[in-house]
Protein backbone atom coordinates (compact mmCIF):
# COMPACT_ATOMS: atom_id res chain seq x y z
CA UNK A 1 162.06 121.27 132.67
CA UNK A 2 164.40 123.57 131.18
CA UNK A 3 166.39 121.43 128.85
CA UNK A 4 164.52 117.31 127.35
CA UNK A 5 166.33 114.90 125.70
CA UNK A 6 164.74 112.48 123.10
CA UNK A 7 165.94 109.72 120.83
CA UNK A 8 166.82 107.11 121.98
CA UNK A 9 166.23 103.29 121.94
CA UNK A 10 167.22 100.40 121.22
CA UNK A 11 169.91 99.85 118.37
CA UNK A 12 171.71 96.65 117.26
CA UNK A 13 175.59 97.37 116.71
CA UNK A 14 176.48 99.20 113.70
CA UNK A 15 173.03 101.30 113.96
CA UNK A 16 172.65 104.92 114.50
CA UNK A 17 170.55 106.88 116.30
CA UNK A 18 170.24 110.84 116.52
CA UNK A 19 169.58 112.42 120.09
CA UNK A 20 167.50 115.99 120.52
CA UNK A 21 167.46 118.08 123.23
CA UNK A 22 165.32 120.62 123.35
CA UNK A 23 165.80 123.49 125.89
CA UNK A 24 164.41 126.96 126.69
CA UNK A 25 165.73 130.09 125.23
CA UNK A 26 166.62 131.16 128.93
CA UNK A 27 168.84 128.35 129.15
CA UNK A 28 170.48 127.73 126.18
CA UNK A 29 170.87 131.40 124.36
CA UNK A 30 174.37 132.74 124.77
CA UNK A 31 175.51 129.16 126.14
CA UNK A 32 177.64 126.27 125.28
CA UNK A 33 175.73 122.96 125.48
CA UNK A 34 176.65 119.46 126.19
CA UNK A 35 176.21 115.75 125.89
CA UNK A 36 177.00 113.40 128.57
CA UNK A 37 176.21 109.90 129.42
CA UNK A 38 175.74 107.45 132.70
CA UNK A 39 176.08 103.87 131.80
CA UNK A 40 175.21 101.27 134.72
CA UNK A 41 177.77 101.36 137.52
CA UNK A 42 179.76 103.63 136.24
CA UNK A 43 180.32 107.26 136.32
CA UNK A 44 178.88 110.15 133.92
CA UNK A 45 181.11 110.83 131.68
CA UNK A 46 181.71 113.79 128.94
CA UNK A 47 180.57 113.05 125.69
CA UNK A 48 180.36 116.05 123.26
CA UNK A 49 179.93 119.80 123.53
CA UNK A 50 179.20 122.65 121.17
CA UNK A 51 179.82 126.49 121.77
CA UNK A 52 176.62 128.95 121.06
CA UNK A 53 177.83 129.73 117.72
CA UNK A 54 178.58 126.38 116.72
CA UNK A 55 182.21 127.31 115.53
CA UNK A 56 183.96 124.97 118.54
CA UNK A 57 183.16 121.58 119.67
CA UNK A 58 184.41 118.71 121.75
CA UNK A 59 184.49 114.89 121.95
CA UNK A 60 185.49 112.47 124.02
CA UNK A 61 188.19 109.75 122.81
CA UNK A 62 186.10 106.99 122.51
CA UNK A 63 183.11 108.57 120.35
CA UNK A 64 185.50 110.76 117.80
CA UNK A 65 184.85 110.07 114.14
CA UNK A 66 181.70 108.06 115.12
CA UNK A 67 179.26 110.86 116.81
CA UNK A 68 178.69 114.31 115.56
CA UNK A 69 177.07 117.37 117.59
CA UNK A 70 175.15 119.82 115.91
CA UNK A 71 172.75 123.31 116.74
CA UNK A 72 170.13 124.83 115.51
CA UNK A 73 169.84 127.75 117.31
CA UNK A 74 166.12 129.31 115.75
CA UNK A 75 164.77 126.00 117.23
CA UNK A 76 166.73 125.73 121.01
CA UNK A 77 167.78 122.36 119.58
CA UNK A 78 170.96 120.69 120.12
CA UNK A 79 171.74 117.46 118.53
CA UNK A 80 173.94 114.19 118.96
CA UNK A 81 174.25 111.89 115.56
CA UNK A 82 175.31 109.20 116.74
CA UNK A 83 177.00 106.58 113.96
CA UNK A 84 179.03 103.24 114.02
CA UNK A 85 177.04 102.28 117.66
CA UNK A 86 178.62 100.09 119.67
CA UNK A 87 177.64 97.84 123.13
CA UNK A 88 179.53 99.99 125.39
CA UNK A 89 177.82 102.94 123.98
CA UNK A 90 174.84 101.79 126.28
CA UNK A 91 173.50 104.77 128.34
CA UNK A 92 171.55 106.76 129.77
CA UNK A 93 172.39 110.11 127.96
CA UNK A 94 171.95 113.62 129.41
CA UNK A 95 172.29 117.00 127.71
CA UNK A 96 173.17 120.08 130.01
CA UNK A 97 174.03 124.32 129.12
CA UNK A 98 176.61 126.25 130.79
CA UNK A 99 176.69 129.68 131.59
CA UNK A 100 179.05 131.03 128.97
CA UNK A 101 179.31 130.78 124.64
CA UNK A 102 182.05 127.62 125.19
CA UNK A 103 182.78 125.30 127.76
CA UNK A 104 184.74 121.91 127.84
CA UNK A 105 184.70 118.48 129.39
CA UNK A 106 184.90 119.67 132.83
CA UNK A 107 182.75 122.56 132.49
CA UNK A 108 180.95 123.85 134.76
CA UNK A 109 178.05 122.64 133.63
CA UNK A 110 174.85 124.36 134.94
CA UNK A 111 171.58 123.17 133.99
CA UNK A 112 170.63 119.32 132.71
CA UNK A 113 167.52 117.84 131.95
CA UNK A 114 166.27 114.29 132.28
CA UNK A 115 168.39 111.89 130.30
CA UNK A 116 167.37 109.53 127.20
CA UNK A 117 167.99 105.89 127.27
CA UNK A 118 170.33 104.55 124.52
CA UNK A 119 170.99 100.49 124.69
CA UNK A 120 173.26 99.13 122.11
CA UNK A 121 172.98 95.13 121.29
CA UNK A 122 175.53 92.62 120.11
């Protein structure tokens, strides 16, 4: 597995939880990396995304001003604070690298790893 995510749980509303996803040198040096989740029925979506340097990121509408994406490069990490959780935050939550130092919402995205279930309560 060339990228793992890890954090999450279960969270009442309000809550916050902070996501990890640790990936392999190979896969993440030089490249942009991203969060997306996969709720139930519905399609994955775009959630955040970071360039290698750290000096560009993205968010979707419906997480700005509540989630935050982060690096730390010396560890492979990429992180996902995630603040102000709400129900229809409830997913399962995938992180993926491109192939070049920024990418967007559409990508392409290259390589994921297995995803991290977040569930949100009322």
């Amino acid at each position: 597995v060339q990228l793992q995510a890890s954090g999450g749980g279960l969270v009442q509303a309000g809550g916050s939880l902070r996501l990890s996803c640790v990936c392999s040198r190979r896969t993440c040096s030089n490249n942009a990396v991203g969060w997306f989740r996969q709720a139930p029925g519905k399609e994955r979506e775009h959630v955040a995304a970071i360039s290698w340097r750290g000096d560009s990121t993205s968010y979707a509408d419906s997480v700005k001003g509540r989630f935050s994406i982060s690096r730390d490069n010396a560890k492979s990490t990429v992180y996902l604070q995630m603040n102000s959780l709400k129900p229809e935050d409830t997913a399962v939550y995938y992180c993926s690298s491109a192939r070049s130092a920024y990418s967007g919402p559409t990508g392409p995205w290259h390589y994921w790893g297995q995803g991290t279930l977040v569930t949100v309560s009322s």
